[in-house]
C-alpha atoms as a PDB file:
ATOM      1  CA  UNK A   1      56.398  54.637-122.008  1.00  0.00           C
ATOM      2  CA  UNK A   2      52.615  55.853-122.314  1.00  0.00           C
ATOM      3  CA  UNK A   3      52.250  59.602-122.681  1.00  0.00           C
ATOM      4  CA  UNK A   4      51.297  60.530-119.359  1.00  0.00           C
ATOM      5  CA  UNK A   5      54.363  58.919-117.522  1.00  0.00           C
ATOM      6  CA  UNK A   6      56.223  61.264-120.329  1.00  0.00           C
ATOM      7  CA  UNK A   7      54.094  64.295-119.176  1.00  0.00           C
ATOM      8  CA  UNK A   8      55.541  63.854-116.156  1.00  0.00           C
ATOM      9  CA  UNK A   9      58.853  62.787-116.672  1.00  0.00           C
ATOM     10  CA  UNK A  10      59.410  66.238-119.118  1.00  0.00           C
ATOM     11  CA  UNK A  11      56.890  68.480-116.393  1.00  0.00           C
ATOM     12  CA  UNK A  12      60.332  67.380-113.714  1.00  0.00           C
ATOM     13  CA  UNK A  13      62.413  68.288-116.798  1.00  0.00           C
ATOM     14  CA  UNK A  14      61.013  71.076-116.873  1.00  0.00           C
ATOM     15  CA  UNK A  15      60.596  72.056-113.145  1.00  0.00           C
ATOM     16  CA  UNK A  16      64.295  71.843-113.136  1.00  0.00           C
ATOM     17  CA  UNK A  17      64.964  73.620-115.570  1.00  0.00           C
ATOM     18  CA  UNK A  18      62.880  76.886-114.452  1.00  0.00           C
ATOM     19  CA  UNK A  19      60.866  76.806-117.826  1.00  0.00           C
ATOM     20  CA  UNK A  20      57.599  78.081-116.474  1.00  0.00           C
ATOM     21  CA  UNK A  21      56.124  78.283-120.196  1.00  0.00           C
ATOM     22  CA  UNK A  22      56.938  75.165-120.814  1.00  0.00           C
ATOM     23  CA  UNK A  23      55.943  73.802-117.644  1.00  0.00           C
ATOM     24  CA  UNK A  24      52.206  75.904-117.651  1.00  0.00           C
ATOM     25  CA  UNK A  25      51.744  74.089-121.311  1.00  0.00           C
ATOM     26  CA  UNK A  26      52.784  70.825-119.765  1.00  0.00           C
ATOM     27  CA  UNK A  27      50.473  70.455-117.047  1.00  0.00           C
ATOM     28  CA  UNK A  28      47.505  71.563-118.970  1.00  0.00           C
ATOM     29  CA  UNK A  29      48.355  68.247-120.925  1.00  0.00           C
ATOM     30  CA  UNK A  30      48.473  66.658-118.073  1.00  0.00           C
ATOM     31  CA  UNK A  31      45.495  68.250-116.902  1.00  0.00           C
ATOM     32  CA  UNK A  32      43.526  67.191-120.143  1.00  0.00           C
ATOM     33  CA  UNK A  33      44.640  63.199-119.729  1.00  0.00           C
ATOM     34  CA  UNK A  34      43.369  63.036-116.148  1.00  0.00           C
ATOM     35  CA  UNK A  35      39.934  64.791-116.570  1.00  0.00           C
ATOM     36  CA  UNK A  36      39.595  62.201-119.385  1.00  0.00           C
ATOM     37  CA  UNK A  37      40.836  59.201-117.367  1.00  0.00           C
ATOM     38  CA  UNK A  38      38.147  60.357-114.901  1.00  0.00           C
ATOM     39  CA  UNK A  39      35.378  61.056-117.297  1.00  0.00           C
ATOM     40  CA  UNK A  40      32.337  58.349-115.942  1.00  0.00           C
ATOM     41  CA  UNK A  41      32.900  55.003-117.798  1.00  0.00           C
ATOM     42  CA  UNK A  42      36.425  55.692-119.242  1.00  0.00           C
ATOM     43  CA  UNK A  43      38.999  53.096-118.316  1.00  0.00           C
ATOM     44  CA  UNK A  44      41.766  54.079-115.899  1.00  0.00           C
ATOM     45  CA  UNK A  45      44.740  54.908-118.607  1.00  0.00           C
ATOM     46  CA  UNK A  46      43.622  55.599-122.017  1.00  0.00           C
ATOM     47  CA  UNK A  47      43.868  54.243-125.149  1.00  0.00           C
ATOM     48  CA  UNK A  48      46.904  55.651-127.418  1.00  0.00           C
ATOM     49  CA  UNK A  49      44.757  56.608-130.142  1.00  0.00           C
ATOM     50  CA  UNK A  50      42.558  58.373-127.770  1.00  0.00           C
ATOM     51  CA  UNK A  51      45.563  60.382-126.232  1.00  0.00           C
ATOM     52  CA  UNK A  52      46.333  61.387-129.670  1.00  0.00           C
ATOM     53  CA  UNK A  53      42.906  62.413-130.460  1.00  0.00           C
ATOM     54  CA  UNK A  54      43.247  64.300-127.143  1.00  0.00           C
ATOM     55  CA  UNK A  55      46.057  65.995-128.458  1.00  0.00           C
ATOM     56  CA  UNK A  56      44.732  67.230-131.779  1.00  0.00           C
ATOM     57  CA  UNK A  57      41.898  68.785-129.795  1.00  0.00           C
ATOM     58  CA  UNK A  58      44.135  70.790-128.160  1.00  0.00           C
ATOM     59  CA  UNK A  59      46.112  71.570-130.490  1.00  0.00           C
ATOM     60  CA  UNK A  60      43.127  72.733-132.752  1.00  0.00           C
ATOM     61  CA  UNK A  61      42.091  75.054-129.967  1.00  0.00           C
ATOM     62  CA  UNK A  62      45.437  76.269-129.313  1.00  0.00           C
ATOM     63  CA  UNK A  63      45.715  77.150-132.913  1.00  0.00           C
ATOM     64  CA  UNK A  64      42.436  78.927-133.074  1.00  0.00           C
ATOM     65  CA  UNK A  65      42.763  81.149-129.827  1.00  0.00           C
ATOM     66  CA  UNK A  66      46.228  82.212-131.122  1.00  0.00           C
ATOM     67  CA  UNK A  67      44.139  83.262-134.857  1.00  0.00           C
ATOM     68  CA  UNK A  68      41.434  85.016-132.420  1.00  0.00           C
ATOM     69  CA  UNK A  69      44.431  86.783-129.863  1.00  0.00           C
ATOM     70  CA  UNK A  70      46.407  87.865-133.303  1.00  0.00           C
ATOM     71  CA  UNK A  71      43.229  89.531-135.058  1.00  0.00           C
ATOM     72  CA  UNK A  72      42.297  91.167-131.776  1.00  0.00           C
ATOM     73  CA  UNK A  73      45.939  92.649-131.785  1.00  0.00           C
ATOM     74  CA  UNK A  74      46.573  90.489-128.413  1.00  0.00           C
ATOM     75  CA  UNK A  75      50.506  89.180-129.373  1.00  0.00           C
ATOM     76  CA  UNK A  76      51.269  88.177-125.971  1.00  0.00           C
ATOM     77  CA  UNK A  77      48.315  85.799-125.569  1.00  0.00           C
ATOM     78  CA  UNK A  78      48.544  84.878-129.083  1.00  0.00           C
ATOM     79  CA  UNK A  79      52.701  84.151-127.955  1.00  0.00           C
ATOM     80  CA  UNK A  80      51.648  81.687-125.372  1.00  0.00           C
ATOM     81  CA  UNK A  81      48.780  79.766-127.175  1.00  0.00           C
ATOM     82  CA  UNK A  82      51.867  79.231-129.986  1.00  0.00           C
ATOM     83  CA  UNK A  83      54.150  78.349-127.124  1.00  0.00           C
ATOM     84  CA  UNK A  84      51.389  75.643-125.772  1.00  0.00           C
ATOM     85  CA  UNK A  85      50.981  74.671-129.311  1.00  0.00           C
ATOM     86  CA  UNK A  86      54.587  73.954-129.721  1.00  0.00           C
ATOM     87  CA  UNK A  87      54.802  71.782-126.830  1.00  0.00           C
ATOM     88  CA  UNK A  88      51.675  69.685-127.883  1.00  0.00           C
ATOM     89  CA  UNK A  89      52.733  69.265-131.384  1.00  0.00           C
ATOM     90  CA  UNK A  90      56.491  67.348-129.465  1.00  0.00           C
ATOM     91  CA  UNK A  91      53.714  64.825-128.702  1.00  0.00           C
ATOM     92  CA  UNK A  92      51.730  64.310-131.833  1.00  0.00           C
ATOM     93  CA  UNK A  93      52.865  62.308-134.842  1.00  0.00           C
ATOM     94  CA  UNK A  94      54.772  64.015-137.881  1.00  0.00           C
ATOM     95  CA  UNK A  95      51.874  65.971-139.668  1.00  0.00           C
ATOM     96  CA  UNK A  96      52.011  64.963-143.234  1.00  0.00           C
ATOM     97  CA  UNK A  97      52.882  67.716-146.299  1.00  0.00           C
ATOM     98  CA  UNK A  98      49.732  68.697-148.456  1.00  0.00           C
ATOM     99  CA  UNK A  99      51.625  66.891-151.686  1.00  0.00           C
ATOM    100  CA  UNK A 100      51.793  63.622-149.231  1.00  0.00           C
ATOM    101  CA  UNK A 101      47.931  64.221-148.381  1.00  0.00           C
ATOM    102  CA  UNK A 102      47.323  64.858-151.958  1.00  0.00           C
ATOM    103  CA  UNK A 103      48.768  61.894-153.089  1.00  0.00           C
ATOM    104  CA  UNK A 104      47.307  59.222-150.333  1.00  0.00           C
ATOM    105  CA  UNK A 105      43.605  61.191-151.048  1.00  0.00           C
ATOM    106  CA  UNK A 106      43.796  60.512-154.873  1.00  0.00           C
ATOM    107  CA  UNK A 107      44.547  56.491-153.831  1.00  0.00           C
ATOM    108  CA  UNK A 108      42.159  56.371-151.368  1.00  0.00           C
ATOM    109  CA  UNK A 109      39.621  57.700-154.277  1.00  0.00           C
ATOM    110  CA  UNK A 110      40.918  55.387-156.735  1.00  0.00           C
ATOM    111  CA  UNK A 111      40.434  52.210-154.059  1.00  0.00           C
ATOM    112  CA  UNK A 112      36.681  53.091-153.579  1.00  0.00           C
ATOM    113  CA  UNK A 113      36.088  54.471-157.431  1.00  0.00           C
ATOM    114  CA  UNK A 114      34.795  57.349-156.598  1.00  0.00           C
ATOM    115  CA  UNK A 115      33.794  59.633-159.374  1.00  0.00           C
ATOM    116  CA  UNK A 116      32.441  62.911-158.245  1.00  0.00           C
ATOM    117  CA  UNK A 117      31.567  65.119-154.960  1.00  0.00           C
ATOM    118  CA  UNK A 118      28.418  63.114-154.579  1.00  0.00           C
ATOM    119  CA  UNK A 119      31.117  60.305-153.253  1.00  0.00           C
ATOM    120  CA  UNK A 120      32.346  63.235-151.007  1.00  0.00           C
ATOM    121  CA  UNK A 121      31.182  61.420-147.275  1.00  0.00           C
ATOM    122  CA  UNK A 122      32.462  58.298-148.405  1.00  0.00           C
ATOM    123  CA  UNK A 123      36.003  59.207-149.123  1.00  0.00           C
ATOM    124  CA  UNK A 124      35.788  61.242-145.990  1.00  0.00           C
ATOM    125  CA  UNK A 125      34.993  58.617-143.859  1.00  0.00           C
ATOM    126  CA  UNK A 126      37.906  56.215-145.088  1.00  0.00           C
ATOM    127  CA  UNK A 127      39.982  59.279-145.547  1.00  0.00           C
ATOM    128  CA  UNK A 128      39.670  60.637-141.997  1.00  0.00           C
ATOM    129  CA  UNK A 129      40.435  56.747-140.302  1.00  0.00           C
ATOM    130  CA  UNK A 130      43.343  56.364-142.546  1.00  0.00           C
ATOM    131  CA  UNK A 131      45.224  59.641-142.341  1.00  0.00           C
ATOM    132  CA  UNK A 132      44.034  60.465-138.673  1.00  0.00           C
ATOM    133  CA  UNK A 133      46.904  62.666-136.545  1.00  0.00           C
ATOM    134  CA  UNK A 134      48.803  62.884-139.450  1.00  0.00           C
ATOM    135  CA  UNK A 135      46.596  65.381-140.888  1.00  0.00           C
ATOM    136  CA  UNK A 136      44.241  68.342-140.075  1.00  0.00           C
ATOM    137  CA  UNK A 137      40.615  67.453-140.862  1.00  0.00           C
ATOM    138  CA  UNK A 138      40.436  70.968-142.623  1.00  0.00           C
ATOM    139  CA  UNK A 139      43.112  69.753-145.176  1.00  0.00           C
ATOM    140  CA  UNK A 140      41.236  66.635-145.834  1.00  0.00           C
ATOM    141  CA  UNK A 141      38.434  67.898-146.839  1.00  0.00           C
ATOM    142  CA  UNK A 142      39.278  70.620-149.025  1.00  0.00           C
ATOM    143  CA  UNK A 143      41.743  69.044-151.038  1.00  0.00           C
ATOM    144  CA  UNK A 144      38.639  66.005-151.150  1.00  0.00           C
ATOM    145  CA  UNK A 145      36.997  68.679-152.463  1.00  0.00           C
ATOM    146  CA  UNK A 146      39.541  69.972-154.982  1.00  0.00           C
ATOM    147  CA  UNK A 147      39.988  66.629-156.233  1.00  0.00           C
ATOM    148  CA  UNK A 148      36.449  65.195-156.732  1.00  0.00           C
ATOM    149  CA  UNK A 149      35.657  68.088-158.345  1.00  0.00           C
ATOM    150  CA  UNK A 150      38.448  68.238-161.164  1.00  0.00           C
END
């Protein structure tokens, strides 16, 4: 089943229900997938790796309006980004721990002998295609950073 007939199959879920949280977070998903199905010279359904890349941009932004409500003292808009985030995350793969990141980084150095932060871009390019949705990007690098460095 491809993500958007999921969407909709958990947006009825959710109709029925009477979860207007999660339905609100639901069809902004939905929302997201068919602006990008319409976007001029994507194909009609999209590619799974480009719903999950989808997802992760939405998540990110959910994340960081939640940071911006919560330092503004907003809770309740800072509640439903978390709520939205929630839901998106149901739809992403299993994010991996920092120790599993760690640990995948320091062979991905080893397989391309890198030596110091000069190598930085290269082991961020492999890194990034090889642990993409199952990490943040923010992670990645600094613990690149951290380990190039030592």
């Amino acid at each position: 089943m491809s993500l958007k007939q999921q969407i909709d199959t958990d947006i009825k879920t959710a109709m029925r229900s009477k979860n207007k949280e999660e339905l609100q977070a639901l069809r902004s998903i939905k929302s997201l997938i068919l602006l990008a199905e319409s976007e001029k010279g994507a194909s009609e359904n999209l590619s799974e790796d480009a719903e999950m890349k989808l997802l992760m941009k939405a998540a990110k932004q959910r994340k960081e309006s939640a940071e911006t409500y919560k330092s503004n003292g907003r809770e309740e808009l800072a509640n439903a980004e978390l709520l939205e985030l929630e839901v998106i995350e149901r739809y992403l793969p299993k994010q991996m721990s920092e120790a599993e990141v760690k640990e995948k980084l320091t062979e991905i150095i080893e397989e391309l002998g890198a030596s110091g932060p000069q190598d930085m871009g290269k082991v961020m390019g492999t890194a990034t295609k090889k642990l993409a949705g199952k990490a943040d990007g923010k992670m990645i690098s600094q613990l690149v950073k951290e380990i190039l460095n030592s």
